[in-house]
Protein backbone atom coordinates (compact mmCIF):
# COMPACT_ATOMS: atom_id res chain seq x y z
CA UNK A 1 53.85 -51.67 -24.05
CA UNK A 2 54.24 -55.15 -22.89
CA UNK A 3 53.47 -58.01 -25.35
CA UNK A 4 50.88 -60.33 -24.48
CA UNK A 5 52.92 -62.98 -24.15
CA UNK A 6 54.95 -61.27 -21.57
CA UNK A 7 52.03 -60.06 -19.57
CA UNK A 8 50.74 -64.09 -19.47
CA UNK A 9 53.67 -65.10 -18.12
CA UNK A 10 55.62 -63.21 -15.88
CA UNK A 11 53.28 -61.30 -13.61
CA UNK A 12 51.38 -64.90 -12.71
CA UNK A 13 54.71 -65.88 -12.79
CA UNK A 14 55.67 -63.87 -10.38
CA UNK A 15 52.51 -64.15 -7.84
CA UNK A 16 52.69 -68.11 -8.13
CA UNK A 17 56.66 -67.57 -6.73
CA UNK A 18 55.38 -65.43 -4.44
CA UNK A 19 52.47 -67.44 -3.09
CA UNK A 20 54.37 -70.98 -2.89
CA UNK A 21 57.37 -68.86 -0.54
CA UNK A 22 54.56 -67.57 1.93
CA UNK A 23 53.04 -71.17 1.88
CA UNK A 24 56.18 -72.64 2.51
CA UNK A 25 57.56 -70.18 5.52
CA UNK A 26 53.79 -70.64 6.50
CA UNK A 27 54.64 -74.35 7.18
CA UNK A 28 58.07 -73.87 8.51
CA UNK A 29 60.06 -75.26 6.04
CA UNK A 30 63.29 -73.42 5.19
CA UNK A 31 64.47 -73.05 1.27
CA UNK A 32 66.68 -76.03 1.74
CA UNK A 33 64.58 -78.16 3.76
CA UNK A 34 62.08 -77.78 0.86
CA UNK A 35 64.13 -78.52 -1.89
CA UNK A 36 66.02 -81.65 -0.28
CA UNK A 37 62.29 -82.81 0.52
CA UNK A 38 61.26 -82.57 -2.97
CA UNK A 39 64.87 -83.52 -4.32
CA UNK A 40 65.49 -80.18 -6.21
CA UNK A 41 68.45 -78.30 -5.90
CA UNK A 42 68.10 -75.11 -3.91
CA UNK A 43 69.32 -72.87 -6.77
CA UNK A 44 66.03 -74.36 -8.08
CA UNK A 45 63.73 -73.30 -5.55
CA UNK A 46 65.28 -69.61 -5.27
CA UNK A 47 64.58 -69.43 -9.04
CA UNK A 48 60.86 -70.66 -8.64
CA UNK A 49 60.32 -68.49 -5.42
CA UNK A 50 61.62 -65.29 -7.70
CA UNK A 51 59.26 -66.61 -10.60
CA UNK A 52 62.24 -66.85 -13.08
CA UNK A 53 61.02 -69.91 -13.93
CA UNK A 54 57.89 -71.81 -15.26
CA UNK A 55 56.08 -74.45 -12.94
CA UNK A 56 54.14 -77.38 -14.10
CA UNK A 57 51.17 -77.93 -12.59
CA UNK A 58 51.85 -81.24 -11.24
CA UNK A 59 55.23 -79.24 -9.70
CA UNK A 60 53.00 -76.64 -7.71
CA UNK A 61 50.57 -80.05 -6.56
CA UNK A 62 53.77 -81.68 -5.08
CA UNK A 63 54.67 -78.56 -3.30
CA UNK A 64 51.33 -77.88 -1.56
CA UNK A 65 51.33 -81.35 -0.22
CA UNK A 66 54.24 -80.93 1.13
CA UNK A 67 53.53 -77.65 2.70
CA UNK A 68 50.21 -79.31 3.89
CA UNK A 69 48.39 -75.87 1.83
CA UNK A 70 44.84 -75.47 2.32
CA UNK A 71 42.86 -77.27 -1.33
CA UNK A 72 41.43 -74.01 -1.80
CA UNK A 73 44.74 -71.98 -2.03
CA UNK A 74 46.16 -74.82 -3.94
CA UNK A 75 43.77 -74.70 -6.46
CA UNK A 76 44.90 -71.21 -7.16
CA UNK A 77 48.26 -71.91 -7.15
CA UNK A 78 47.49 -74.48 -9.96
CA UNK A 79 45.62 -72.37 -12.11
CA UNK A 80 48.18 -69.73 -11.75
CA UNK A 81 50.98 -72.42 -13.18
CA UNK A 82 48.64 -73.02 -16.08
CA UNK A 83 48.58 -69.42 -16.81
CA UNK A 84 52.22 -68.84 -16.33
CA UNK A 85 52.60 -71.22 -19.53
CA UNK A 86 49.73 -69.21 -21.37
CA UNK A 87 50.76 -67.66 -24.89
CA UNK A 88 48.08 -64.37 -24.50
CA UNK A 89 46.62 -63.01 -21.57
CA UNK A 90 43.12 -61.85 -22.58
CA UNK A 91 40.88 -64.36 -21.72
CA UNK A 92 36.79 -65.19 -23.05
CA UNK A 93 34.96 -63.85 -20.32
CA UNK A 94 32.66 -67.03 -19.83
CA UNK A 95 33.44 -67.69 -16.17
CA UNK A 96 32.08 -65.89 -13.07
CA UNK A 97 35.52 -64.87 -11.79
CA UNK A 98 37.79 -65.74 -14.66
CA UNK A 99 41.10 -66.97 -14.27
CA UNK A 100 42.62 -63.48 -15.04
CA UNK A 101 41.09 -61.77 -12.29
CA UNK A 102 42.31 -64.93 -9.92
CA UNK A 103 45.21 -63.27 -10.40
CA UNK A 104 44.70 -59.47 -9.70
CA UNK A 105 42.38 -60.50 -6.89
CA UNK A 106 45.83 -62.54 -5.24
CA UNK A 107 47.59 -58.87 -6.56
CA UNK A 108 45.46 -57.24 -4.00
CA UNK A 109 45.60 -58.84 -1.20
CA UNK A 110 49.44 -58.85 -1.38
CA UNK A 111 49.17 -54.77 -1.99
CA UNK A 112 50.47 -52.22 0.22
CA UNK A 113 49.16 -48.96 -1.08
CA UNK A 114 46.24 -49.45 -4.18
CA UNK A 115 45.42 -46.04 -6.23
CA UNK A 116 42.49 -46.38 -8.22
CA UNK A 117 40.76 -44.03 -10.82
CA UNK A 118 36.48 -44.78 -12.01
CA UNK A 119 35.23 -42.78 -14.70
CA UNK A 120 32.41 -44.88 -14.85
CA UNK A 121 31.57 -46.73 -11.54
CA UNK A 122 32.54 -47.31 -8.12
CA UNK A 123 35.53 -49.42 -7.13
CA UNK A 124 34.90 -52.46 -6.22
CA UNK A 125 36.40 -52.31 -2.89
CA UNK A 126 34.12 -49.58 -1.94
CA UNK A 127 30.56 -51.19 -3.51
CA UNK A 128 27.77 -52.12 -1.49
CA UNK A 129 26.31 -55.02 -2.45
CA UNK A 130 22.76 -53.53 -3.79
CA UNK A 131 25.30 -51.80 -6.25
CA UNK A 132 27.11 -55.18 -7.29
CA UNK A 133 23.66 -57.00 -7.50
CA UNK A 134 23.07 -54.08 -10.63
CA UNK A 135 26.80 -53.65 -11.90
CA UNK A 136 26.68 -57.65 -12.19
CA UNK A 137 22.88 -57.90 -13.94
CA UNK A 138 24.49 -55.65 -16.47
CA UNK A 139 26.38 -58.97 -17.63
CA UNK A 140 25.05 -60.75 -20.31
CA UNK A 141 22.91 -64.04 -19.66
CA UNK A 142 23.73 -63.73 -16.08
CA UNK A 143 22.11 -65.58 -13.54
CA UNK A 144 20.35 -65.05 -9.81
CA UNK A 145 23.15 -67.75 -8.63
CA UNK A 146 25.85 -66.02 -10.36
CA UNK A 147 25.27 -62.72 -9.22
CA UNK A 148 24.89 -63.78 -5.71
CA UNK A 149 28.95 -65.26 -6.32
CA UNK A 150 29.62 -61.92 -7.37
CA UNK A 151 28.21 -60.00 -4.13
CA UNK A 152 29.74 -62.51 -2.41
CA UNK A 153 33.72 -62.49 -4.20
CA UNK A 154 33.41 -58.22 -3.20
CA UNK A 155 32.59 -58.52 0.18
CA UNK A 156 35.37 -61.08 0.59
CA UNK A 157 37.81 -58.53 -1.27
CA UNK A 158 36.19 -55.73 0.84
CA UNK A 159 37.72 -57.43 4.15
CA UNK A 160 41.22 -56.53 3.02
CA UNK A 161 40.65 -53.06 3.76
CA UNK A 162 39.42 -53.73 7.44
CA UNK A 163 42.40 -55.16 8.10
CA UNK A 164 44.70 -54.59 11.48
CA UNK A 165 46.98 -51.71 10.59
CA UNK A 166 49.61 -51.82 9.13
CA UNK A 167 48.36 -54.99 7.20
CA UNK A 168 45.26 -53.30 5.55
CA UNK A 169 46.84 -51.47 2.63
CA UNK A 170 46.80 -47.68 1.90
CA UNK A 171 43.62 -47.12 -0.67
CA UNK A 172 43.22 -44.18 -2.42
CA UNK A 173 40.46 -43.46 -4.80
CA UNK A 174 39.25 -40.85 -7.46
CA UNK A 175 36.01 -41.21 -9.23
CA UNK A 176 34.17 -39.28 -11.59
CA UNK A 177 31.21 -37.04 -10.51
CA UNK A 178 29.33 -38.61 -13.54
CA UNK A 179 29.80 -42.00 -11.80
CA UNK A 180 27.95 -41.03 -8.40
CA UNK A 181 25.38 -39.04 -10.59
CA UNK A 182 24.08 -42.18 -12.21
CA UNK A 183 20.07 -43.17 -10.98
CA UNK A 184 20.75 -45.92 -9.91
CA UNK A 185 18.25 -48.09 -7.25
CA UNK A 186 20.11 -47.82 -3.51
CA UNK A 187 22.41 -45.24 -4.76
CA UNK A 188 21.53 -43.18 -1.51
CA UNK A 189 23.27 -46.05 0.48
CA UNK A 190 25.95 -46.24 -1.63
CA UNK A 191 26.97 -42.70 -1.16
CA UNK A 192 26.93 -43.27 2.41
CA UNK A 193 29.42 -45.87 1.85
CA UNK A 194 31.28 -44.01 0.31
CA UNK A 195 31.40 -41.09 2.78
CA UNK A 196 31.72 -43.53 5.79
CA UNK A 197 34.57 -45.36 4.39
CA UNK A 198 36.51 -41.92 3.63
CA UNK A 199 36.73 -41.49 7.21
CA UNK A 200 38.87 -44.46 7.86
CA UNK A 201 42.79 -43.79 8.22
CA UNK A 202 43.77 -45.66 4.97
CA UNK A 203 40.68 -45.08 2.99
CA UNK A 204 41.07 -41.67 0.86
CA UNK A 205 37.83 -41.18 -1.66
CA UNK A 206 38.27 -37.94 -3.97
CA UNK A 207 35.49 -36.93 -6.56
CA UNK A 208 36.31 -35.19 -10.01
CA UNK A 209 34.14 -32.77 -10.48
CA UNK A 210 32.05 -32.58 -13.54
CA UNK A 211 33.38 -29.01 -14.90
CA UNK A 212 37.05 -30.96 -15.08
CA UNK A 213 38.59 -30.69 -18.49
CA UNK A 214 39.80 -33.40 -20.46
CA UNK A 215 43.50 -35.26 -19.70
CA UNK A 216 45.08 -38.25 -20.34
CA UNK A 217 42.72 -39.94 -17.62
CA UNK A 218 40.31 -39.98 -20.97
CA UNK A 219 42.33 -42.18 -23.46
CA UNK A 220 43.49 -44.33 -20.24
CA UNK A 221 40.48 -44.89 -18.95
CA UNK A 222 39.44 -46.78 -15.35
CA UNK A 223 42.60 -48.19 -14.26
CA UNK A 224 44.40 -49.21 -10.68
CA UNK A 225 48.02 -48.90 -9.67
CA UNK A 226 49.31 -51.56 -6.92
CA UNK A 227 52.53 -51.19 -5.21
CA UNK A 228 54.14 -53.47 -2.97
CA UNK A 229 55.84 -53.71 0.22
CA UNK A 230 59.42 -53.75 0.52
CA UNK A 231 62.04 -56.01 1.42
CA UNK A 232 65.09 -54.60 2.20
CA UNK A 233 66.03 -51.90 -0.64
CA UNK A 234 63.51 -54.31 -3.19
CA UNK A 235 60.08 -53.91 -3.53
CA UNK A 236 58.77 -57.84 -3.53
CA UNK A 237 56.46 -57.16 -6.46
CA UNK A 238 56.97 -54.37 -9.46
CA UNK A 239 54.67 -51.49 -9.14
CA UNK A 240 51.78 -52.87 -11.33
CA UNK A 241 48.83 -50.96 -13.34
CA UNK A 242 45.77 -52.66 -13.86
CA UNK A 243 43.45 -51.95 -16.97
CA UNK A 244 40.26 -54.09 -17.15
CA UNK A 245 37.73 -54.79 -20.27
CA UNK A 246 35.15 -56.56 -21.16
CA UNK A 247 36.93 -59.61 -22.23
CA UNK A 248 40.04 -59.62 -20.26
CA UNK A 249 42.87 -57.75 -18.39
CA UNK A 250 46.19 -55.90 -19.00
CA UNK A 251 48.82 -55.61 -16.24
CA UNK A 252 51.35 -53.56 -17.03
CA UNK A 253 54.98 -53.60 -14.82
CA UNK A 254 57.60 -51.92 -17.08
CA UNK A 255 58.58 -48.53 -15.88
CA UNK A 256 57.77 -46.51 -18.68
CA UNK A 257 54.38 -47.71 -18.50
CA UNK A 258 53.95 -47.44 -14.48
CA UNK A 259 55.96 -43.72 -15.09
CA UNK A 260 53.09 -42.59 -17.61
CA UNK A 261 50.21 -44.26 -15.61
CA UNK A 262 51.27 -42.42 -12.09
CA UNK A 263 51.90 -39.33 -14.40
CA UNK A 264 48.00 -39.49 -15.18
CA UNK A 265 47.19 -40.23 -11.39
CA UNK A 266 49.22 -36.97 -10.58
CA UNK A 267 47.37 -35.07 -13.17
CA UNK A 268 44.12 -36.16 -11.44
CA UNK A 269 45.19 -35.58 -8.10
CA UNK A 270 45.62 -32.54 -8.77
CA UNK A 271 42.14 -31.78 -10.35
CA UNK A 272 40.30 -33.74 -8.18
CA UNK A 273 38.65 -32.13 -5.11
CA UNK A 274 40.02 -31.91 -1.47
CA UNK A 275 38.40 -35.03 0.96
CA UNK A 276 36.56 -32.28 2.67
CA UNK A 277 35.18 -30.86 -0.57
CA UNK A 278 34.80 -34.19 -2.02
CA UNK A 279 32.21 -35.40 1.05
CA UNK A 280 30.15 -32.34 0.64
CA UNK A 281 29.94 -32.79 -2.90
CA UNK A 282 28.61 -37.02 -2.39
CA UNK A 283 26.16 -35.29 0.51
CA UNK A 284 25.19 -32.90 -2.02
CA UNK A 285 24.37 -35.40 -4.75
CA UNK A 286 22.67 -37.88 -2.31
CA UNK A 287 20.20 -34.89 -1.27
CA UNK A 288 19.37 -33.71 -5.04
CA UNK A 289 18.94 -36.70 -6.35
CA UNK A 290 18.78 -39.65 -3.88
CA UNK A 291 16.76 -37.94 -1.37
């Protein structure tokens, strides 16, 4: 398992490197143009672009005015050279979108195939936003302002998937039966969503059914795997898995951990029920309970 320490550094690591190469080829500045412009040495900038090395923030600042990078997007970037320097990686979860999920949020978007297992809810990605007005009152002491942020932060992650092909990644997802069983106000609509969405060319939504016995899936819990697309032989990211709790994140990039998290996703894939079986079963459950 990867310490902590590790996870707070690298992976944001990583994504900042990431980020500050596409906003730099964005602006049409080539790696040496860069670095003579901000009088580093261009073994420099190849080490910062393949996150091998820290940033301050006041680095990242200098680079995005430079690269003339929208404030928004360079506010991220900031934040993620603050975390890059942070000694743990769970986080109090007193913000409205903390820091940590900044990060898998910018994971995400750079995706090029996202597997994702609910035992308890539906992914994000596919929520309307009656359901994320609930899921988010579920927070404590949240309020009417907060929760319309958090309609608003899915249906901006939501457009990822609408995306012109082949941009909009491959999204497969497997959620409990108990999940869509839940009475839950607009749940109808939801499972609608749901079935609509399935349709689509890189949308795959499996259920697992109720009489499935227990695996692995039950000690790992809700969890998502993101890979990356290639460049060259390399992937430009390391397959990453995902695990989210109540007061922070774990992302996990170490083979042994992404070999015994995909093991788990084959185990479900193989329980889970066909697409075809899987929309009759969310038509089902709309009509016996949802009306």
């Amino acid at each position: 398992m990867v310490s902590v320490t590790e996870i707070g550094s690298t992976v944001p690591r990583r994504e900042l490197g990431r980020l500050l190469r596409q906003a730099r080829e964005v602006a049409g500045f080539g790696l040496e143009a860069a670095a003579s412009d901000l009088e580093w040495s261009r073994a420099k900038m190849y080490r910062i672009e393949a996150g091998q090395t820290p940033l301050r923030a006041l680095d990242v600042d200098q680079m995005c005015r430079l690269y003339g990078t929208p404030s928004e997007l360079t506010e991220v970037l900031v934040s993620l050279a603050k975390e890059s320097k942070s000694k743990g990686w769970y986080h109090a979860y007193g913000e409205v979108i903390p820091r940590w999920f900044q990060l898998y949020v910018g994971l995400e978007v750079a995706a090029s195939r996202i597997r994702t297992y609910e035992h308890a809810l539906v992914p994000g990605l596919l929520q309307t936003p009656e359901y994320v007005v609930h899921v988010a009152r579920t927070r404590r002491d949240v309020t009417e302002s907060e929760v319309a942020k958090l309609v608003e932060l899915r249906q901006e992650r939501q457009r990822l998937l609408s995306r012109k092909r082949p941009a909009a990644p491959v999204f497969e997802a497997i959620i409990e039966e108990a999940a869509l069983r839940k009475r839950i106000p607009g749940m109808a609509g939801q499972l609608d969503k749901l079935m609509k969405v399935g349709e689509e060319p890189n949308i795959t939504v499996r259920v697992l059914p109720l009489g499935t016995g227990l695996s692995e899936a039950a000690i790992a819990g809700s969890f998502v795997i993101l890979d990356f697309p290639t460049r060259g032989a390399r992937s430009a990211e390391p397959t990453t898995v995902y695990n989210e709790g109540l007061s922070g994140a774990l992302y996990l990039d170490r083979l042994e951990e992404v070999k015994a998290y995909a093991e788990v996703w084959s185990t479900l894939t193989a329980q889970a029920l066909s697409v075809e079986d899987s929309q009759k079963c969310m038509q089902e459950i709309k009509e016996e309970h949802h009306g």
